[in-house]
C-alpha atoms as a PDB file:
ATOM      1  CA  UNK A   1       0.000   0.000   0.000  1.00  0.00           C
ATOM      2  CA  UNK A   2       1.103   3.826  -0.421  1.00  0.00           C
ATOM      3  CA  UNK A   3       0.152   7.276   1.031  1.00  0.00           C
ATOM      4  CA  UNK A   4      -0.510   9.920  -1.223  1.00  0.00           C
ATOM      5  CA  UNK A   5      -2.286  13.122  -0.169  1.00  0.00           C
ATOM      6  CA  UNK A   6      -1.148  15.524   2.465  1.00  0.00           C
ATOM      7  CA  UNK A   7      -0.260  13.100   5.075  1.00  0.00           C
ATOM      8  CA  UNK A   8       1.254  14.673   8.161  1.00  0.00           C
ATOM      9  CA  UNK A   9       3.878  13.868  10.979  1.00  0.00           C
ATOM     10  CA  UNK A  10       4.344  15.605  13.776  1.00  0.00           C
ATOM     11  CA  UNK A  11       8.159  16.220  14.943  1.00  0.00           C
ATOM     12  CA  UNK A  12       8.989  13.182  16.309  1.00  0.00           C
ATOM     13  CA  UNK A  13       7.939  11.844  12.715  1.00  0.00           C
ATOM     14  CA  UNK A  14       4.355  10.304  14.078  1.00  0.00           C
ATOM     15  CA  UNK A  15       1.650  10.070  11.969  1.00  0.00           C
ATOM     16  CA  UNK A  16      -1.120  12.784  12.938  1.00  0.00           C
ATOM     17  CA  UNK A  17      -4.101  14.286  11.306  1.00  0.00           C
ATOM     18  CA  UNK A  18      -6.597  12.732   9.123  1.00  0.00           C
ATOM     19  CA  UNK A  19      -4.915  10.342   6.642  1.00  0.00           C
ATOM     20  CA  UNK A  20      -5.800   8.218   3.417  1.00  0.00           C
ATOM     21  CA  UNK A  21      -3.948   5.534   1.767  1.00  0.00           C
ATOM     22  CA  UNK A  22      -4.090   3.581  -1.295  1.00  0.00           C
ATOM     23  CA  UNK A  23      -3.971   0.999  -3.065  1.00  0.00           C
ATOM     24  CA  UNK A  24      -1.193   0.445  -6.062  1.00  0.00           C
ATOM     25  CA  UNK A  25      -3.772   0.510  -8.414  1.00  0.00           C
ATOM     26  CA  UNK A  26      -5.237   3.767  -6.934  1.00  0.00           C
ATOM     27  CA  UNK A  27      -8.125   2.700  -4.931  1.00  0.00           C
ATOM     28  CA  UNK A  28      -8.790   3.809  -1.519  1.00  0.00           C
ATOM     29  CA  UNK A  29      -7.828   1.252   0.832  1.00  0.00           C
ATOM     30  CA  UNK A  30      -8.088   3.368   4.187  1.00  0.00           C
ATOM     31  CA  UNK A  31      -9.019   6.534   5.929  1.00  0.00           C
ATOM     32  CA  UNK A  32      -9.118   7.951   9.133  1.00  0.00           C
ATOM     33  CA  UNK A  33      -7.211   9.748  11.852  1.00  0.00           C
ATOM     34  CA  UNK A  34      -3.755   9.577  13.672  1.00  0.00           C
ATOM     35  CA  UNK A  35      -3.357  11.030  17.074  1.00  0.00           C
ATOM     36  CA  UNK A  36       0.335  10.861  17.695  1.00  0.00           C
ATOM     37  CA  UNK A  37       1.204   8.330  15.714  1.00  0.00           C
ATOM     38  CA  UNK A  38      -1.882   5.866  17.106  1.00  0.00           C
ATOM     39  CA  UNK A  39      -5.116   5.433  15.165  1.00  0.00           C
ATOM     40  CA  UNK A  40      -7.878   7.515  17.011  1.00  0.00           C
ATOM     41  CA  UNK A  41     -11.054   8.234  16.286  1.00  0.00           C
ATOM     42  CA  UNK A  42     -13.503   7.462  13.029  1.00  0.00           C
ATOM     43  CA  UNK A  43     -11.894   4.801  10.288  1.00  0.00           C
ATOM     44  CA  UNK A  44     -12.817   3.062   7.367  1.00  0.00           C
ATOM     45  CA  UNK A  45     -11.216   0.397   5.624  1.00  0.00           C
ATOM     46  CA  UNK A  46     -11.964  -0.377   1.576  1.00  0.00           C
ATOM     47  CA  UNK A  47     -11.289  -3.520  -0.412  1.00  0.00           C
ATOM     48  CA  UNK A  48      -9.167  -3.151  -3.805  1.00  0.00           C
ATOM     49  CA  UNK A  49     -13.238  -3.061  -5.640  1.00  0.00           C
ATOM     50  CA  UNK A  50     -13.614   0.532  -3.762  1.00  0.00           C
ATOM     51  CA  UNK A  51     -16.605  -1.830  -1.527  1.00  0.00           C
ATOM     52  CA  UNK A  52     -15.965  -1.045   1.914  1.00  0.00           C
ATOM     53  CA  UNK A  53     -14.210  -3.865   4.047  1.00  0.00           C
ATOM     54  CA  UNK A  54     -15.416  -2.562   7.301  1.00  0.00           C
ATOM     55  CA  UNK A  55     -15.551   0.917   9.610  1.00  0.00           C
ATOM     56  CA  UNK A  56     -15.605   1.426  13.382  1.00  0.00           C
ATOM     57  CA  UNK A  57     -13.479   3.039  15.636  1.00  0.00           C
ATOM     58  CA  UNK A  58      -9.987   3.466  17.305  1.00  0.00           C
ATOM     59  CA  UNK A  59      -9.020   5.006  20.890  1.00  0.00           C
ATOM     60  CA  UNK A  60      -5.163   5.363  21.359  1.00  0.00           C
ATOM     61  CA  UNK A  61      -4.239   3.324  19.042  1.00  0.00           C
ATOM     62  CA  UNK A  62      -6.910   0.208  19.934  1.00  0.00           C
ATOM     63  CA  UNK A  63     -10.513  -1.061  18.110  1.00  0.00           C
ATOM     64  CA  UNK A  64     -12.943   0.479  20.950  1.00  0.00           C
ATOM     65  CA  UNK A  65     -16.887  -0.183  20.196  1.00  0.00           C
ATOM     66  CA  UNK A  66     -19.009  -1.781  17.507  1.00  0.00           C
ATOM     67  CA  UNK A  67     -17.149  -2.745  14.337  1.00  0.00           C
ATOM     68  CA  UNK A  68     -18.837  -3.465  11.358  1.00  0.00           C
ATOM     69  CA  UNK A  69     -17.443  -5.844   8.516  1.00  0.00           C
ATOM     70  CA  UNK A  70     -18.350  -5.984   5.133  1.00  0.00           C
ATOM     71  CA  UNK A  71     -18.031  -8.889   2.130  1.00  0.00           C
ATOM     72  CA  UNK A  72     -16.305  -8.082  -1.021  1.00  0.00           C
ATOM     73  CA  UNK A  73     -19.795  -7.704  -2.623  1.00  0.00           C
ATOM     74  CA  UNK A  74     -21.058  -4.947   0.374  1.00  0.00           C
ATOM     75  CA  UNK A  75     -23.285  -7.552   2.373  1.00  0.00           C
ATOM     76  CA  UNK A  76     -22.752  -6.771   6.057  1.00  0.00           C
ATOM     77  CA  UNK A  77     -21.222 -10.116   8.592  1.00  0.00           C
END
């Protein structure tokens, strides 16, 4: 996978702000927000079909609540 976009670090060189990465081919494979180099907050994740894979959310760096997962054809799990 690659970043493209304006992806930010902080400077200790930590991953902060909102982010999106993608996929070689271009597609969106995930977005969301870094707090200090930890995942924190809102994400989603996107298989290489642009279906989303699943979304939920992260608190310092750790899943925290409901998760929801997805099939490669969009039907929930």
């Amino acid at each position: 996978m690659r970043s493209l976009g304006k992806n930010r670090f902080n400077k200790e060189g930590l991953r902060i702000g909102y982010w999106k990465e993608y996929y070689p081919n271009g597609q969106l494979w995930i977005k969301g927000f870094y707090k200090n180099g930890k995942q924190d907050g809102y994400w989603e994740y996107y298989y290489e079909n642009g279906q989303l894979r699943s979304k939920g959310s992260y608190k310092n760096g750790k899943q925290d609540g409901i998760w929801e997962y997805y099939n490669y054809n969009g039907e929930i799990l």
